[in-house]
C-alpha atoms as a PDB file:
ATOM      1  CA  UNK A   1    -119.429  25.462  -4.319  1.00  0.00           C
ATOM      2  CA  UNK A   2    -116.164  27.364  -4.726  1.00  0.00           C
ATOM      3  CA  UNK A   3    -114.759  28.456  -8.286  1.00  0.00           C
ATOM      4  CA  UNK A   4    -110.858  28.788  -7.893  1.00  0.00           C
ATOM      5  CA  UNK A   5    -109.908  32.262  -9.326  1.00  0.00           C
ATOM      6  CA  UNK A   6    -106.946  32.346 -11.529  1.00  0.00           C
ATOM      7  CA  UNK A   7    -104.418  34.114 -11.320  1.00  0.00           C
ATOM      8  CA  UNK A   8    -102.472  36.944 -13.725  1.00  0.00           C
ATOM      9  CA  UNK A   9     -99.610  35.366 -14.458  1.00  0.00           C
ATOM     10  CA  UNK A  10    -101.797  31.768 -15.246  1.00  0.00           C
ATOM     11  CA  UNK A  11    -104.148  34.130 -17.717  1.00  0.00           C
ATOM     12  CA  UNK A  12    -101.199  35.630 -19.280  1.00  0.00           C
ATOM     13  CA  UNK A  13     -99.807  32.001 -20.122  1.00  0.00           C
ATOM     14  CA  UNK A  14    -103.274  31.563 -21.539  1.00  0.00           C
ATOM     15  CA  UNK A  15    -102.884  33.965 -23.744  1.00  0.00           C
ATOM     16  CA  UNK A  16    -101.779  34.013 -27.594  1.00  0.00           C
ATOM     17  CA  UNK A  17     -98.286  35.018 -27.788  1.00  0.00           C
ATOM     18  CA  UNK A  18     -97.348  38.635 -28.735  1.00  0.00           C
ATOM     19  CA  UNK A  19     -95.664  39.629 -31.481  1.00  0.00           C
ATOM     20  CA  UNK A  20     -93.081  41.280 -28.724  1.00  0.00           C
ATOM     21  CA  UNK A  21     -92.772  38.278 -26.972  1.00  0.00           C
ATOM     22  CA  UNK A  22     -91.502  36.403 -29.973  1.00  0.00           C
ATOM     23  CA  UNK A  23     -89.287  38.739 -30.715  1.00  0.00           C
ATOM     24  CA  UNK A  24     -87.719  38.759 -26.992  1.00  0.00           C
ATOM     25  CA  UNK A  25     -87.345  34.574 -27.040  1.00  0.00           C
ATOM     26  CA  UNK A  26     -85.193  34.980 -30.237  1.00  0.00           C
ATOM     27  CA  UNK A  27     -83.068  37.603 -28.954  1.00  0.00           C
ATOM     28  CA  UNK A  28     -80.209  36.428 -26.051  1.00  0.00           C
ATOM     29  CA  UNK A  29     -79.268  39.421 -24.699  1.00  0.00           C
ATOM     30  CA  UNK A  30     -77.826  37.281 -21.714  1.00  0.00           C
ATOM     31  CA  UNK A  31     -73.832  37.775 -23.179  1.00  0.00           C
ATOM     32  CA  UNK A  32     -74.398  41.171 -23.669  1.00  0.00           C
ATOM     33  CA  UNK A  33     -75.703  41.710 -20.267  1.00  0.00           C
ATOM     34  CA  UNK A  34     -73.165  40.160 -18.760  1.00  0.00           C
ATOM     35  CA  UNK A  35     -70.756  42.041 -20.866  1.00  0.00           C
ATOM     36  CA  UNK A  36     -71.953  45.463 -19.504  1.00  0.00           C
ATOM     37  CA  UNK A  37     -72.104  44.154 -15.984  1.00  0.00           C
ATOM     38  CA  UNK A  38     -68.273  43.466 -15.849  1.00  0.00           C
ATOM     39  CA  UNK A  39     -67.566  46.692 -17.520  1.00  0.00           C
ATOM     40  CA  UNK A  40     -69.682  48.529 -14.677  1.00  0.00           C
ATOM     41  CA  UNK A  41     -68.242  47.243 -11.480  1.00  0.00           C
ATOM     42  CA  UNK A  42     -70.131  47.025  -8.490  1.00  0.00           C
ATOM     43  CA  UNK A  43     -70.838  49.771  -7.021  1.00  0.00           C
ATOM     44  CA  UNK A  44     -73.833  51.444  -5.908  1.00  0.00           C
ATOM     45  CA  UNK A  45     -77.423  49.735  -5.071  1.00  0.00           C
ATOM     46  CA  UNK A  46     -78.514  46.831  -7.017  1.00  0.00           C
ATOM     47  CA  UNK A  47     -81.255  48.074  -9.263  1.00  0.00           C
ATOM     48  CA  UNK A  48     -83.222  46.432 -11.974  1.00  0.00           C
ATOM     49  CA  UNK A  49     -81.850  43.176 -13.999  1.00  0.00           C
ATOM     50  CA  UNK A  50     -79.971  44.606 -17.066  1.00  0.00           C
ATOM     51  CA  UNK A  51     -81.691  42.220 -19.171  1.00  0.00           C
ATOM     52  CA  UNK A  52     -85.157  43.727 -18.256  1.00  0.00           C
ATOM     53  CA  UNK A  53     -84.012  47.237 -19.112  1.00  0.00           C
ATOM     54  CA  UNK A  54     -82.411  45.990 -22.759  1.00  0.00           C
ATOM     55  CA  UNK A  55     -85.901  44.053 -23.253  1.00  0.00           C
ATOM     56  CA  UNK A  56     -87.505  46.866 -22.450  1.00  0.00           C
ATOM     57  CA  UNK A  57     -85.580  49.468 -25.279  1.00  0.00           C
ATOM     58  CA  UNK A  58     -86.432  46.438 -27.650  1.00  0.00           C
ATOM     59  CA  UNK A  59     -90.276  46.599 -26.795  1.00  0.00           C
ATOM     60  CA  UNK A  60     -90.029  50.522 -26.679  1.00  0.00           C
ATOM     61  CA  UNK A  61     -89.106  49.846 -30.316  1.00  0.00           C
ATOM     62  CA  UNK A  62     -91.391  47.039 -30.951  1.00  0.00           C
ATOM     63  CA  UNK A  63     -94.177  48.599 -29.540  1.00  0.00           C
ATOM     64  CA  UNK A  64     -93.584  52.120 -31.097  1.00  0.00           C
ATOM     65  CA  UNK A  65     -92.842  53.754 -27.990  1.00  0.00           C
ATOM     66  CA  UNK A  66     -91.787  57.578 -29.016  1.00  0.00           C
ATOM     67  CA  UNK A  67     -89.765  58.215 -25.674  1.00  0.00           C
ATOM     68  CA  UNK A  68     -88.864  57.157 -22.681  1.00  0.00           C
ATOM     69  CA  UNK A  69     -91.273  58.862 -20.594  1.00  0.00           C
ATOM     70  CA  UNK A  70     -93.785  56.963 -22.298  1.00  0.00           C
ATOM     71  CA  UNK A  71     -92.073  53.561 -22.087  1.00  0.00           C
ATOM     72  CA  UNK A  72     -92.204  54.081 -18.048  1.00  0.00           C
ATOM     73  CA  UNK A  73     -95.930  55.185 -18.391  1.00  0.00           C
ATOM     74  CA  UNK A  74     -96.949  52.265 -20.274  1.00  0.00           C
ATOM     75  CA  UNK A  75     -95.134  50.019 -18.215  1.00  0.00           C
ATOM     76  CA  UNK A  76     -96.497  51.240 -15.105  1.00  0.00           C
ATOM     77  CA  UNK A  77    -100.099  50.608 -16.947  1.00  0.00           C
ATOM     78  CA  UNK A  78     -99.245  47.750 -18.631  1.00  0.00           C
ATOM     79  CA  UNK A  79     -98.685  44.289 -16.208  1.00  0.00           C
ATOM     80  CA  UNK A  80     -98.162  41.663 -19.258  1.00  0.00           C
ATOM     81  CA  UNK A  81     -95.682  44.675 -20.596  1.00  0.00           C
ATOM     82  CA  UNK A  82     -93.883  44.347 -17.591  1.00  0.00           C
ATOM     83  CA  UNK A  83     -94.078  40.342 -17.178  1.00  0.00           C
ATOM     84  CA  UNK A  84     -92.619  40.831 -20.966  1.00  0.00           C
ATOM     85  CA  UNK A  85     -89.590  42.626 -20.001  1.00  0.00           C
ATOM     86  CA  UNK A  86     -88.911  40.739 -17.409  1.00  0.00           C
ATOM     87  CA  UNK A  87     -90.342  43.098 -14.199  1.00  0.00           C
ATOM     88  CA  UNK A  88     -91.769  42.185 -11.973  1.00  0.00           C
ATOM     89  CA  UNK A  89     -95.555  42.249 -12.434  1.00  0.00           C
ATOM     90  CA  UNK A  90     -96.829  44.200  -9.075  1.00  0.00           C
ATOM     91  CA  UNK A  91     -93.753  45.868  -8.598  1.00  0.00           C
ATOM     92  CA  UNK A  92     -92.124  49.308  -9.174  1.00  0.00           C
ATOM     93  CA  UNK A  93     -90.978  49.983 -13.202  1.00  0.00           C
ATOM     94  CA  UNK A  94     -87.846  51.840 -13.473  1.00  0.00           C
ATOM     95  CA  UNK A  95     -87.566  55.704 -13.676  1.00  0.00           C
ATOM     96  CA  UNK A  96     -86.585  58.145 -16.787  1.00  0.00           C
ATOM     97  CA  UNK A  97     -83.141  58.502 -14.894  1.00  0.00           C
ATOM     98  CA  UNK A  98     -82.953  54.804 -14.968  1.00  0.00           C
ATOM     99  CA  UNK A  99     -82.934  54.234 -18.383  1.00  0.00           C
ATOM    100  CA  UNK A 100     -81.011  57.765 -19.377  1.00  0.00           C
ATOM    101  CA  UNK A 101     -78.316  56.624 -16.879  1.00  0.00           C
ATOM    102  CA  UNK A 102     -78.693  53.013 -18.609  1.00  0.00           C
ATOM    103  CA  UNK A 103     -78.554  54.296 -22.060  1.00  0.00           C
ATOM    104  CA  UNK A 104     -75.564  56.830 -21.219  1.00  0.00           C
ATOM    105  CA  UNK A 105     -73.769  53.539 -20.226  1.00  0.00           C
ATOM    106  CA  UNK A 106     -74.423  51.619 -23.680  1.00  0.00           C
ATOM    107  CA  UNK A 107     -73.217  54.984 -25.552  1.00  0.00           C
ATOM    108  CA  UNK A 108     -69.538  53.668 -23.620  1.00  0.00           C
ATOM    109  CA  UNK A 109     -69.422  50.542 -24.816  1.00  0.00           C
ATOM    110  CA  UNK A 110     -69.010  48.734 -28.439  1.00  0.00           C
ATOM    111  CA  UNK A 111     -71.553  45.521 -26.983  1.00  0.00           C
ATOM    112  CA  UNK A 112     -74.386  47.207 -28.746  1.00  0.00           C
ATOM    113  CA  UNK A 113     -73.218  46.670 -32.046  1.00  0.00           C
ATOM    114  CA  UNK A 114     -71.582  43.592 -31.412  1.00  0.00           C
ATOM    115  CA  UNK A 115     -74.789  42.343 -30.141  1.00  0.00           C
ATOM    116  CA  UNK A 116     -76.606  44.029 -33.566  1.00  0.00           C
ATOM    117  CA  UNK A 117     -73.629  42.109 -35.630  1.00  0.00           C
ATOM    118  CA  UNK A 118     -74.959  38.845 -34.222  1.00  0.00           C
ATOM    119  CA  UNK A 119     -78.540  39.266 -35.047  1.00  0.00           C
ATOM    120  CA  UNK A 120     -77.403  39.166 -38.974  1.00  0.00           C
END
């Protein structure tokens, strides 16, 4: 007799929903994302989905991450963190000079407090 072995993502549906992952199905980033995108251009590699990076600066604060080194340690440990965000579960997190990079670009723009105007 065989007993069929779930798999991560199927136990993480399982689970009771996080306070973080309420918080990240009321908040569309999507316009804002899209926002910075067209402001960026195209150049340069592909890199990780802006939306994943902006969930992950809300869960650094949700989570009471104290800096950015520790966000990418604890995603790097953390799968469901990462399936949160919006990375992918088994695969690389991004780097500290990801998200300083990421963050020096949001400094640029105005979106951020548009998109904190919104939330009210």
């Amino acid at each position: 007799m065989y007993i069929r072995q779930m798999s991560l993502i199927s136990i993480i549906k399982f689970q009771q929903e996080t306070k973080l992952e309420m918080i990240l199905s009321q908040i569309d980033v999507s316009k804002f994302a899209n926002s910075l995108r067209k402001s960026s251009g195209s150049k340069g590699p592909k890199g990780y989905e802006l939306t994943s990076l902006i969930y992950a600066l809300i869960a650094m604060q949700v989570e009471k991450i104290q800096t950015i080194k520790d966000l990418v340690q604890k995603l790097k440990e953390n799968p469901v963190l990462r399936y949160c965000c919006g990375f992918d579960v088994l695969g690389k997190v991004p780097s500290e000079s990801t998200f300083s990079r990421f963050l020096d670009k949001l400094a640029q723009t105005d979106e951020l407090e548009k998109l904190f105007h919104e939330l009210w």
